[in-house]
C-alpha atoms as a PDB file:
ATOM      1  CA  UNK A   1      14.903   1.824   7.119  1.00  0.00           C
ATOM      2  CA  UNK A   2      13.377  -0.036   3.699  1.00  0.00           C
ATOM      3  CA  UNK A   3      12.257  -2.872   6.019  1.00  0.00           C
ATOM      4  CA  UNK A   4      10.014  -0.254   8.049  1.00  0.00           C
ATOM      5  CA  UNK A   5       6.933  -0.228   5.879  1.00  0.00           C
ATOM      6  CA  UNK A   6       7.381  -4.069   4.977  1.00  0.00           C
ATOM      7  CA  UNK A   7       6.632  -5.277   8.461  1.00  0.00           C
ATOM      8  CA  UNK A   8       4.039  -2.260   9.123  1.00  0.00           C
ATOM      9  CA  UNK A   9       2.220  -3.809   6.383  1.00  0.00           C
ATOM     10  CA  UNK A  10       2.728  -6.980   6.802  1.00  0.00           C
ATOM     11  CA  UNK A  11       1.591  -6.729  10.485  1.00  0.00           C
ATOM     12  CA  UNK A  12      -1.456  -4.940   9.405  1.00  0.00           C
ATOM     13  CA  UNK A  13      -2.647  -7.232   7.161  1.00  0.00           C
ATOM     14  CA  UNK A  14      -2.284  -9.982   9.893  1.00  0.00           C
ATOM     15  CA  UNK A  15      -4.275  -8.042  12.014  1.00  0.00           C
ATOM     16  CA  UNK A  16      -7.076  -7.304   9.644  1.00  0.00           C
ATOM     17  CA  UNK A  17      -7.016 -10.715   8.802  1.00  0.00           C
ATOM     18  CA  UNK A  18      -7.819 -11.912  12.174  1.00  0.00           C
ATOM     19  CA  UNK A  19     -10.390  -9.292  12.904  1.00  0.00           C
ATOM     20  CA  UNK A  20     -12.080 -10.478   9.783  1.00  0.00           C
ATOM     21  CA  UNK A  21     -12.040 -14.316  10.690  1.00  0.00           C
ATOM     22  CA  UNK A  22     -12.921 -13.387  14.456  1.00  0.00           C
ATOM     23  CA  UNK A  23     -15.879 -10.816  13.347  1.00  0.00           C
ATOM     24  CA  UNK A  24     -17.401 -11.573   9.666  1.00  0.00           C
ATOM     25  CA  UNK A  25     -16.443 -15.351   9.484  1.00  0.00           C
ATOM     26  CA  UNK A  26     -14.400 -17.464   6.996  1.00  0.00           C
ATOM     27  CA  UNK A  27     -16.579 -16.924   4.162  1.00  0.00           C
ATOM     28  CA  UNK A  28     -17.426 -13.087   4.268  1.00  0.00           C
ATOM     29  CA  UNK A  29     -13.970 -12.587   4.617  1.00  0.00           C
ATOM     30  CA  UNK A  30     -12.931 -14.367   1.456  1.00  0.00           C
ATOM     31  CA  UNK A  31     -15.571 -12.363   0.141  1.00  0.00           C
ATOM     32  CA  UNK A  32     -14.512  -8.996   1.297  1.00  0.00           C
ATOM     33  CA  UNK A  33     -10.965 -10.246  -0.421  1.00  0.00           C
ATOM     34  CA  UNK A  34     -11.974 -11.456  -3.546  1.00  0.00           C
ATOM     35  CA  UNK A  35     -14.214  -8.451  -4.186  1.00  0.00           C
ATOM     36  CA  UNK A  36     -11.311  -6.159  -4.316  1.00  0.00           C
ATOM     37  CA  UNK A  37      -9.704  -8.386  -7.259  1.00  0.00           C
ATOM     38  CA  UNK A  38      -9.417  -5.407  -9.675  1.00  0.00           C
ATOM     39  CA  UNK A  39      -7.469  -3.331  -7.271  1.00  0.00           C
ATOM     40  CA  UNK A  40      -5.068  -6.612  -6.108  1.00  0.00           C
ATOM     41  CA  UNK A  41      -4.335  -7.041  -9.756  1.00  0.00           C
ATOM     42  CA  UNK A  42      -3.197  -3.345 -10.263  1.00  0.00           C
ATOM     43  CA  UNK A  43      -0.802  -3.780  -7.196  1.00  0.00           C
ATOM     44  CA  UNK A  44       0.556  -7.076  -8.536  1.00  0.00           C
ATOM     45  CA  UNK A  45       0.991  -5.409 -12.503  1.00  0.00           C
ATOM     46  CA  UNK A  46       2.449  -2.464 -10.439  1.00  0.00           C
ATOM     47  CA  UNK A  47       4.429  -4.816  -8.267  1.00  0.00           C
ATOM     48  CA  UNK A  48       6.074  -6.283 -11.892  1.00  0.00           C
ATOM     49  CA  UNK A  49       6.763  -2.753 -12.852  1.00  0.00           C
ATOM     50  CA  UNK A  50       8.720  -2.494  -9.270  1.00  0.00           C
ATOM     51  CA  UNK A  51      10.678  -5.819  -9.759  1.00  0.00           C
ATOM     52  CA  UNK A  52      11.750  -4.371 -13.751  1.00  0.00           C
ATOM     53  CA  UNK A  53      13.392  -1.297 -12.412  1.00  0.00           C
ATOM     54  CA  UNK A  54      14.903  -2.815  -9.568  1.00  0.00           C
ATOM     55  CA  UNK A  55      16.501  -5.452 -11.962  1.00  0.00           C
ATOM     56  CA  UNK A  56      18.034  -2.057 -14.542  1.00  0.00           C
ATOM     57  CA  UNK A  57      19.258  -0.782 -11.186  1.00  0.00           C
ATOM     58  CA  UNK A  58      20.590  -3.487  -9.718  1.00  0.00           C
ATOM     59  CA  UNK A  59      24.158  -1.995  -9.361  1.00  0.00           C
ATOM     60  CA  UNK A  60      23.178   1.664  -9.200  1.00  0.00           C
ATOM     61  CA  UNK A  61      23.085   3.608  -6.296  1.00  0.00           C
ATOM     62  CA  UNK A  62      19.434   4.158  -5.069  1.00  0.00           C
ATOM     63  CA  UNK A  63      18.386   7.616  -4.740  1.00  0.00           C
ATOM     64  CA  UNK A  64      15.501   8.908  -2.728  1.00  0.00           C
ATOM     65  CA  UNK A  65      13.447  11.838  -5.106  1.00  0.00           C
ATOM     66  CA  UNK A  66       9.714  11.030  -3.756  1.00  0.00           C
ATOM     67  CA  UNK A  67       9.739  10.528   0.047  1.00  0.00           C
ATOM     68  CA  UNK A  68       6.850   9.742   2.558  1.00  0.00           C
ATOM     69  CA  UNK A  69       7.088  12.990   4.829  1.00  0.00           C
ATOM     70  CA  UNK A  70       3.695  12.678   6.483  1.00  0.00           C
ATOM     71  CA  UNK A  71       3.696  12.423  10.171  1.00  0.00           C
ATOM     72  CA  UNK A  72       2.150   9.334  12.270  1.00  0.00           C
ATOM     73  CA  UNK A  73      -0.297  11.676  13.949  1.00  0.00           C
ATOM     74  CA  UNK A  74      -1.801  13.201  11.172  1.00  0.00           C
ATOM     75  CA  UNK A  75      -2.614   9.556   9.333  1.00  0.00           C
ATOM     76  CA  UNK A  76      -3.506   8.270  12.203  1.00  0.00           C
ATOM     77  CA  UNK A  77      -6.321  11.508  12.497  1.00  0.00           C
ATOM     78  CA  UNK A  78      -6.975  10.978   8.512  1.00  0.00           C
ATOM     79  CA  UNK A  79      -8.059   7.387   9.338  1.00  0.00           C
ATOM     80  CA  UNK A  80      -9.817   8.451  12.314  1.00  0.00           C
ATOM     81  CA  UNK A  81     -12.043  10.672  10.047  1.00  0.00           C
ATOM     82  CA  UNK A  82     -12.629   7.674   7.139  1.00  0.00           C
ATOM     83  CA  UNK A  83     -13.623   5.508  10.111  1.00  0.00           C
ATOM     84  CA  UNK A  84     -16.328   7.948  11.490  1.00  0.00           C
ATOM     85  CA  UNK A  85     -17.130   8.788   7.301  1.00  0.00           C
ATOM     86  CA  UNK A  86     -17.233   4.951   6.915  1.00  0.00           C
ATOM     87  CA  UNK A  87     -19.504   4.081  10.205  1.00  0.00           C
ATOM     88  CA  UNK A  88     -22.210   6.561   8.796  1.00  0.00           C
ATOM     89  CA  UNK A  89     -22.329   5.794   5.550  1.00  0.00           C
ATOM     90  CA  UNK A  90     -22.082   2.040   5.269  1.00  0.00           C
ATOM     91  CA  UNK A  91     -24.396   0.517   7.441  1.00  0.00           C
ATOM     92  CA  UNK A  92     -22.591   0.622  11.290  1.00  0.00           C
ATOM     93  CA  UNK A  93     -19.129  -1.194  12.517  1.00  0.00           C
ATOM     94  CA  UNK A  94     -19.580  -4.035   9.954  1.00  0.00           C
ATOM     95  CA  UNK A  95     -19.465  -1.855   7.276  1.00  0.00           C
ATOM     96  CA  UNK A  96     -16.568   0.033   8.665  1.00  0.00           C
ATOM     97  CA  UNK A  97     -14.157  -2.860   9.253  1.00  0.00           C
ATOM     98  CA  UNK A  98     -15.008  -4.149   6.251  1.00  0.00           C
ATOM     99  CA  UNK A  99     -13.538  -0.892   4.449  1.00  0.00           C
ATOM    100  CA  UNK A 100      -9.977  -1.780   6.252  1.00  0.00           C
ATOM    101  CA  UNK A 101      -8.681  -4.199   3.694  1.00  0.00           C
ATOM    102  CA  UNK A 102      -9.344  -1.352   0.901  1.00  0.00           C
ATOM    103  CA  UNK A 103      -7.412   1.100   3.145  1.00  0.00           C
ATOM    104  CA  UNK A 104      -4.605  -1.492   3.335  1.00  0.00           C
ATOM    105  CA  UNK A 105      -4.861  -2.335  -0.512  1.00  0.00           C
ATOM    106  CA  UNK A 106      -3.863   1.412  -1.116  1.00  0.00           C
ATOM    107  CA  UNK A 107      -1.013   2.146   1.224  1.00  0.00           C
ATOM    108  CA  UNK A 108       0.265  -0.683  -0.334  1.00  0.00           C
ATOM    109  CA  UNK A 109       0.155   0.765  -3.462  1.00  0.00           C
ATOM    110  CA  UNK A 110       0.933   3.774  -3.002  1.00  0.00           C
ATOM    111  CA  UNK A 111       4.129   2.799  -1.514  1.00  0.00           C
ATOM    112  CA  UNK A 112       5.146   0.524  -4.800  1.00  0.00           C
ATOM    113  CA  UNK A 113       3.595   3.946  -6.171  1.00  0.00           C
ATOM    114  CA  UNK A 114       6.594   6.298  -4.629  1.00  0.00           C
ATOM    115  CA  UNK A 115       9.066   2.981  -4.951  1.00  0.00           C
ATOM    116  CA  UNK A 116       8.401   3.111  -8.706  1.00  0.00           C
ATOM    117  CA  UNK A 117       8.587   7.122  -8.950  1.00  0.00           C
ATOM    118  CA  UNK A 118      12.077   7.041  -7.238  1.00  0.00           C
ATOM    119  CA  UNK A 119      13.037   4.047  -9.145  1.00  0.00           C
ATOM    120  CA  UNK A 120      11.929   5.968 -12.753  1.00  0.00           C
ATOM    121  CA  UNK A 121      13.740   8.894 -11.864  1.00  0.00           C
ATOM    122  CA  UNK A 122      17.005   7.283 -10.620  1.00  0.00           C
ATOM    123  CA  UNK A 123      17.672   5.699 -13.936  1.00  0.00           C
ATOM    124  CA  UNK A 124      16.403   8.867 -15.802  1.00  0.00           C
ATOM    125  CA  UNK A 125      19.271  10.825 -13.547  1.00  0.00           C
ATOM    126  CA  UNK A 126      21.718   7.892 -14.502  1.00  0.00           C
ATOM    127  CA  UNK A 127      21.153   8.135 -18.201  1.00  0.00           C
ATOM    128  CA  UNK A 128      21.418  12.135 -17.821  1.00  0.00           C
ATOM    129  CA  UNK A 129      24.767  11.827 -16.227  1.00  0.00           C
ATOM    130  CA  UNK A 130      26.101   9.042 -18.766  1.00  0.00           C
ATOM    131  CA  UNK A 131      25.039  11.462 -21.598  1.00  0.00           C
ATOM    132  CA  UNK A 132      26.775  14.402 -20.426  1.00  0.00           C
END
């Protein structure tokens, strides 16, 4: 079930990757990437964060507190209304590919987001239970 998101994500960013190369080019693409640098660094420090609580818990059981209980349709009809929002406002279909590595830059952290939430307040539940 944990493997899921990995290989949603992972496909994703294949396939934004070659719509990129295929559409803007080599060099606007590395562009578009490099751009987004302050946001990448946030999901790596956040990422670090992920791996520390993961190492305390190592032998723990892993309990689910936060959980992702939005429906396929209704992100699919979210992103639906960014890409119309993004078409208008920045400049055509350029501009609104172009807005699809940001989109994948925060699913991706908001999943270490809720992995970090549920990590927190497993050990916080731990220590509860050890003090009493």
């Amino acid at each position: 079930m944990q493997d899921k998101p990995i290989l949603l994500f992972t496909t994703l960013l294949i396939a934004i990757g070659v719509v990129y190369i295929n559409i803007l080019g080599e060099y606007k693409t590395i562009g578009l990437i490099l751009d987004q640098y302050i946001l990448i660094a946030i999901i790596i420090i956040a990422w670090f964060i992920s791996l520390y609580f993961s190492f305390k818990l190592r032998a723990q059981p892993k309990l689910k507190f936060v959980q992702n209980n939005q429906s396929f349709k209704s992100m699919i009809t979210i992103f639906l209304i960014f890409q119309v929002v993004d078409y208008y406002f920045e400049d055509g279909f350029i501009g609104m590919i172009s807005q699809w590595f940001l989109y994948w830059l925060f699913g991706v952290l908001s999943l270490i987001v809720m992995k970090i939430l549920n990590q927190y307040k497993t050990l916080k539940f731990i220590q509860l239970q050890k003090i009493s």
